[in-house]
PDB file of N, CA and C in Angstrom:
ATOM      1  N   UNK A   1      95.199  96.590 107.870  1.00  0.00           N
ATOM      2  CA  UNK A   1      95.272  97.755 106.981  1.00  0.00           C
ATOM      3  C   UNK A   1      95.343  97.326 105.517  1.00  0.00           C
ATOM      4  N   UNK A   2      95.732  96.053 105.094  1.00  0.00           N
ATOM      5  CA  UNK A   2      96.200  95.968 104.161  1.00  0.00           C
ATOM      6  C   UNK A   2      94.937  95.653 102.961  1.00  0.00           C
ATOM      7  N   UNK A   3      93.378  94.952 103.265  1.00  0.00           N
ATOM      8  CA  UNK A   3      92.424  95.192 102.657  1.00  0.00           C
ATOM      9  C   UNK A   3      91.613  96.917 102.492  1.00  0.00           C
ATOM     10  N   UNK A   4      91.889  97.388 103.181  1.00  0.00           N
ATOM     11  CA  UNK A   4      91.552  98.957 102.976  1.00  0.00           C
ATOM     12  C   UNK A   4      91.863  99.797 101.550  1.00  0.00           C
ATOM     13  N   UNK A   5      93.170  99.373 101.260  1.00  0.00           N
ATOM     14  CA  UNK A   5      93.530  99.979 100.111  1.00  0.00           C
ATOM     15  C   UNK A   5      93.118  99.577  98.919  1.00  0.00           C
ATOM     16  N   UNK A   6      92.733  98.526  99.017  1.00  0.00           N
ATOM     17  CA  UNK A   6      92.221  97.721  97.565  1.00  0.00           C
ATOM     18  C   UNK A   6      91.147  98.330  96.839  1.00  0.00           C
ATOM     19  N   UNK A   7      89.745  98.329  97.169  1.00  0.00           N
ATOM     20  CA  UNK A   7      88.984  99.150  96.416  1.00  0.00           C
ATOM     21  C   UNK A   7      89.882 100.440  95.751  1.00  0.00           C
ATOM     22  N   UNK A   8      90.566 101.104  96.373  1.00  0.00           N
ATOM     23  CA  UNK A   8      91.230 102.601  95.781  1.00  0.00           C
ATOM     24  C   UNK A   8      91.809 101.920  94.402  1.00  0.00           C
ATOM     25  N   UNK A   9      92.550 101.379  94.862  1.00  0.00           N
ATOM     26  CA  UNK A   9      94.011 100.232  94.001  1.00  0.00           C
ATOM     27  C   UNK A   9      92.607 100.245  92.266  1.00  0.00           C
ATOM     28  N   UNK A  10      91.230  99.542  92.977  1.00  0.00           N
ATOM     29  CA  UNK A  10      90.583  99.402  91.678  1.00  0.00           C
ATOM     30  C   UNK A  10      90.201 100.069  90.995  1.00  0.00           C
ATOM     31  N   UNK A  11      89.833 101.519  91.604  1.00  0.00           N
ATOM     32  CA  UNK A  11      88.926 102.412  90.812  1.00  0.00           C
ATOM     33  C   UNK A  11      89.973 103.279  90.048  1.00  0.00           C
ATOM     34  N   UNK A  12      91.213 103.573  91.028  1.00  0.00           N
ATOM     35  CA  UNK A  12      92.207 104.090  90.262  1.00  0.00           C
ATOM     36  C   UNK A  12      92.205 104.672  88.950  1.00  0.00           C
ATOM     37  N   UNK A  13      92.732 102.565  88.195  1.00  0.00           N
ATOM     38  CA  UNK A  13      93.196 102.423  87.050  1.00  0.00           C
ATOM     39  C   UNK A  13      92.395 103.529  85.479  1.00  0.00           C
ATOM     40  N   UNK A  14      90.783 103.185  86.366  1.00  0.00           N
ATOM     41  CA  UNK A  14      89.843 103.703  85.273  1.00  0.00           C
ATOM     42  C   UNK A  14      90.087 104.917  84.969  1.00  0.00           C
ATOM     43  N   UNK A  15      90.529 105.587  86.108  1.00  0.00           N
ATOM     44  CA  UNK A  15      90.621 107.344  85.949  1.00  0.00           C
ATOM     45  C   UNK A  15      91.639 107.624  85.541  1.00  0.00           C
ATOM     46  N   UNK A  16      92.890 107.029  85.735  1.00  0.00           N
ATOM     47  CA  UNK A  16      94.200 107.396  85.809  1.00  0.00           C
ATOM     48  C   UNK A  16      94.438 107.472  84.131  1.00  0.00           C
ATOM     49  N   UNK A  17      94.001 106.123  83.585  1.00  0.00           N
ATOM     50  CA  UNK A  17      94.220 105.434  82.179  1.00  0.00           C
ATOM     51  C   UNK A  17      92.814 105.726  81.088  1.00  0.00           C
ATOM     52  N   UNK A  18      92.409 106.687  81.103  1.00  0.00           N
ATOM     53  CA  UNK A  18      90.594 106.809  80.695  1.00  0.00           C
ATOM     54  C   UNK A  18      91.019 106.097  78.904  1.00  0.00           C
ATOM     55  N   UNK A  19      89.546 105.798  78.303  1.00  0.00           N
ATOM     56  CA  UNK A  19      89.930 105.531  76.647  1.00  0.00           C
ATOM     57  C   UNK A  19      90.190 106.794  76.277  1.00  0.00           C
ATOM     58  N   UNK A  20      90.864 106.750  74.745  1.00  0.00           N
ATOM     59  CA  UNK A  20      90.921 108.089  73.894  1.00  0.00           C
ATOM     60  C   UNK A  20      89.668 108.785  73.600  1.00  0.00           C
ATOM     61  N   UNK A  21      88.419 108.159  73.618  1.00  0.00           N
ATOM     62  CA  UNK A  21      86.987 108.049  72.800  1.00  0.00           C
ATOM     63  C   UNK A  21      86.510 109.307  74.489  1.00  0.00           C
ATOM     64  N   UNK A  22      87.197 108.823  75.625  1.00  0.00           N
ATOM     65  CA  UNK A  22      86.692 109.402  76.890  1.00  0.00           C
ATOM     66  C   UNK A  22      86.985 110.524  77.064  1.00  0.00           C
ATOM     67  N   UNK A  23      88.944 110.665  76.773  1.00  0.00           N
ATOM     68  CA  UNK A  23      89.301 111.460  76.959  1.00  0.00           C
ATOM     69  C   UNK A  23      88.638 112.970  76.077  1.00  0.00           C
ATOM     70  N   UNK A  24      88.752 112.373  74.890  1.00  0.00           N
ATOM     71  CA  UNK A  24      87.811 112.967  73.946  1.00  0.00           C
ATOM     72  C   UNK A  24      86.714 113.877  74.497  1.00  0.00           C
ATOM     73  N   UNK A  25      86.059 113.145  75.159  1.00  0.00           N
ATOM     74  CA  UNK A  25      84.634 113.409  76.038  1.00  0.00           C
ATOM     75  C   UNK A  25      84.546 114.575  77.133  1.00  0.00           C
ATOM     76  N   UNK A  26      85.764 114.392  77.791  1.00  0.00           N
ATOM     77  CA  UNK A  26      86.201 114.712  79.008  1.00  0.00           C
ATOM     78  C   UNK A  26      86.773 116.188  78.353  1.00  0.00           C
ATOM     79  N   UNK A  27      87.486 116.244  77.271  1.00  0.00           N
ATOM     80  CA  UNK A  27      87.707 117.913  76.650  1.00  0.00           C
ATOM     81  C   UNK A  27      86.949 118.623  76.393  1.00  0.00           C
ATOM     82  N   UNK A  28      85.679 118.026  75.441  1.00  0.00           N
ATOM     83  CA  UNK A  28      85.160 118.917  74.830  1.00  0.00           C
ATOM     84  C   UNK A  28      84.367 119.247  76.001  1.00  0.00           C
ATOM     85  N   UNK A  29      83.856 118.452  77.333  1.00  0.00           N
ATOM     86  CA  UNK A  29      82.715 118.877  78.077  1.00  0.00           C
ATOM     87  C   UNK A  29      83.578 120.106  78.864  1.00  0.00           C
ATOM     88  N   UNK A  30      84.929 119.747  78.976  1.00  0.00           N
ATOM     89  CA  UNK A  30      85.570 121.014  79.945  1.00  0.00           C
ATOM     90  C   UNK A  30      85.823 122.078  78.822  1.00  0.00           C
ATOM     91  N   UNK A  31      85.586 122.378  77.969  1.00  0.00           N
ATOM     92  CA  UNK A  31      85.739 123.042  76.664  1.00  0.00           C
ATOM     93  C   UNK A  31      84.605 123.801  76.586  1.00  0.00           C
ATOM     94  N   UNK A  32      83.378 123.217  76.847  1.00  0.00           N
ATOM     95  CA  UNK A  32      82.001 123.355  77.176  1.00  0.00           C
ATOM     96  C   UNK A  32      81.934 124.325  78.313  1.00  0.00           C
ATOM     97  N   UNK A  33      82.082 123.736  79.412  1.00  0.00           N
ATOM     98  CA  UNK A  33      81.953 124.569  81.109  1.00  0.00           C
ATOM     99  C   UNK A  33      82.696 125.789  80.817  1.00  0.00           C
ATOM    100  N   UNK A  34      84.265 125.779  80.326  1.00  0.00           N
ATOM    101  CA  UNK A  34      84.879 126.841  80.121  1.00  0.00           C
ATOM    102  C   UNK A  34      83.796 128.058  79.531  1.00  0.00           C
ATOM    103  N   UNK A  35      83.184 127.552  78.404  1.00  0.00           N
ATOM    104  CA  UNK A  35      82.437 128.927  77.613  1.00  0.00           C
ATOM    105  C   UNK A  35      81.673 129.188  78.393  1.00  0.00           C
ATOM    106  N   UNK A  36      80.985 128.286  79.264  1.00  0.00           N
ATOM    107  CA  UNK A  36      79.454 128.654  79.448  1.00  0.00           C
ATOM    108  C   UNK A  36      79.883 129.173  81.022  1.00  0.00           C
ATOM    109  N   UNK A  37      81.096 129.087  81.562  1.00  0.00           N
ATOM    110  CA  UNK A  37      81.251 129.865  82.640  1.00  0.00           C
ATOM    111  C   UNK A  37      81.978 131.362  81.946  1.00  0.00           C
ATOM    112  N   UNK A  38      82.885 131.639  81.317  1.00  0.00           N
ATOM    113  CA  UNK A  38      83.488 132.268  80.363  1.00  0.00           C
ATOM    114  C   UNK A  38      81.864 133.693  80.535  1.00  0.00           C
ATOM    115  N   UNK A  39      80.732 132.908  79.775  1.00  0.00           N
ATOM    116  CA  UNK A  39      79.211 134.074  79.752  1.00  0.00           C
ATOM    117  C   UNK A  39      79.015 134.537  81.216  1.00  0.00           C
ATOM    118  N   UNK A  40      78.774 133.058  81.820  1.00  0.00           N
ATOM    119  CA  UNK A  40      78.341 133.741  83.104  1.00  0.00           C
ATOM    120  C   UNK A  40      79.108 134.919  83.931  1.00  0.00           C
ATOM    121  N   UNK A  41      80.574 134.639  83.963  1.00  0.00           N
ATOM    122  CA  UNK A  41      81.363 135.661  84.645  1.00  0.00           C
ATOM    123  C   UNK A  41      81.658 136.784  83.810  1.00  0.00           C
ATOM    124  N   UNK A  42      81.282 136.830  82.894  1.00  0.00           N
ATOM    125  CA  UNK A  42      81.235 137.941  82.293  1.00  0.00           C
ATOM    126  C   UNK A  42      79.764 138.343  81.299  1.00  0.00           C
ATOM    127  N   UNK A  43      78.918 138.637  81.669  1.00  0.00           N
ATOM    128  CA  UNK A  43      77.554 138.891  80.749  1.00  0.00           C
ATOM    129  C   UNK A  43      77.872 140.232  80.333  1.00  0.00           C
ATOM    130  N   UNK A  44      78.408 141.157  80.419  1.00  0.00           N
ATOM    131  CA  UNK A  44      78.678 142.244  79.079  1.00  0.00           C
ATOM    132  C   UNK A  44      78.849 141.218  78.192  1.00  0.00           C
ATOM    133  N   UNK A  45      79.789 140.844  77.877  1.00  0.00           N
ATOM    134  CA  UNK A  45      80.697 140.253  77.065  1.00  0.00           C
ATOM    135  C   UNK A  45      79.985 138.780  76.223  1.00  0.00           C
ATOM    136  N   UNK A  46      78.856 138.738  76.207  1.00  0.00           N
ATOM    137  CA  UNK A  46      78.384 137.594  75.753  1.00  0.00           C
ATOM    138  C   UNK A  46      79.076 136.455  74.909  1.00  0.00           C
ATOM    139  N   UNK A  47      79.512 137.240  74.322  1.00  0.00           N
ATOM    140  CA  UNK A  47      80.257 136.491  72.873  1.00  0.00           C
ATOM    141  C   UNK A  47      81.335 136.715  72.848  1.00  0.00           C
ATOM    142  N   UNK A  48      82.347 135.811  72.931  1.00  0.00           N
ATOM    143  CA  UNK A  48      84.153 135.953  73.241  1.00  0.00           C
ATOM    144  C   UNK A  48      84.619 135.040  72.330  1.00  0.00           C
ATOM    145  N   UNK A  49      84.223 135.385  70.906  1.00  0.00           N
ATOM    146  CA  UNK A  49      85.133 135.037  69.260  1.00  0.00           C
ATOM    147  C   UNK A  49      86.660 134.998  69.783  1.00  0.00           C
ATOM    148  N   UNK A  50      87.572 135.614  70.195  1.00  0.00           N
ATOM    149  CA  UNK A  50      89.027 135.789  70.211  1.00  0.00           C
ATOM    150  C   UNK A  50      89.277 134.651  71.215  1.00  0.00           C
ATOM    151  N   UNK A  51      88.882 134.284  72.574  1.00  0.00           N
ATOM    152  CA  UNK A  51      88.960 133.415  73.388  1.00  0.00           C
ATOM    153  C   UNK A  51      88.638 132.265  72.707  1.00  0.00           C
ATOM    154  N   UNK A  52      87.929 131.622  72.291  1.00  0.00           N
ATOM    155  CA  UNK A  52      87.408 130.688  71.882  1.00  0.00           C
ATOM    156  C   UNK A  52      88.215 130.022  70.419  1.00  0.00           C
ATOM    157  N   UNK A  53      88.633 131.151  69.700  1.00  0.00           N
ATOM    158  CA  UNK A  53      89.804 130.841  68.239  1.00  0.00           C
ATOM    159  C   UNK A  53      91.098 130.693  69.051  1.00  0.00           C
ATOM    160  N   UNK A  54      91.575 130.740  70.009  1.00  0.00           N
ATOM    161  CA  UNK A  54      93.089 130.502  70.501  1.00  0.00           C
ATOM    162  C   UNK A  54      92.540 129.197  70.845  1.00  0.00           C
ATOM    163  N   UNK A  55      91.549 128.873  71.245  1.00  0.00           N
ATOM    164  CA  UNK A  55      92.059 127.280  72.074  1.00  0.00           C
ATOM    165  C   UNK A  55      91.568 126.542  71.063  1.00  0.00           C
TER     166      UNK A  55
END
């Protein structure tokens, strides 16, 4: 059992600990999905100025 865990053990670190430059990356794209799901679930509403100035 005890080689099984190792690959996990490696990939871990990368995700757990990402760079600042990533993390960076990793906001604005979920920052991104947010709006562009934000339209889709709501198409009256195209444009959501008030949602978008709070965050």
């Amino acid at each position: 059992l005890a080689p099984i865990p190792q690959p996990i053990t490696i990939v871990e670190p990368t995700i757990a600990a990402p760079s600042p430059d990533m993390f960076k990356a990793l906001q604005t794209m979920g920052n991104k999905m947010t709006s562009i799901e934000n339209k889709l679930t709501l198409p009256n509403k195209p444009y959501q100025a008030p949602y978008q100035q709070n965050q």
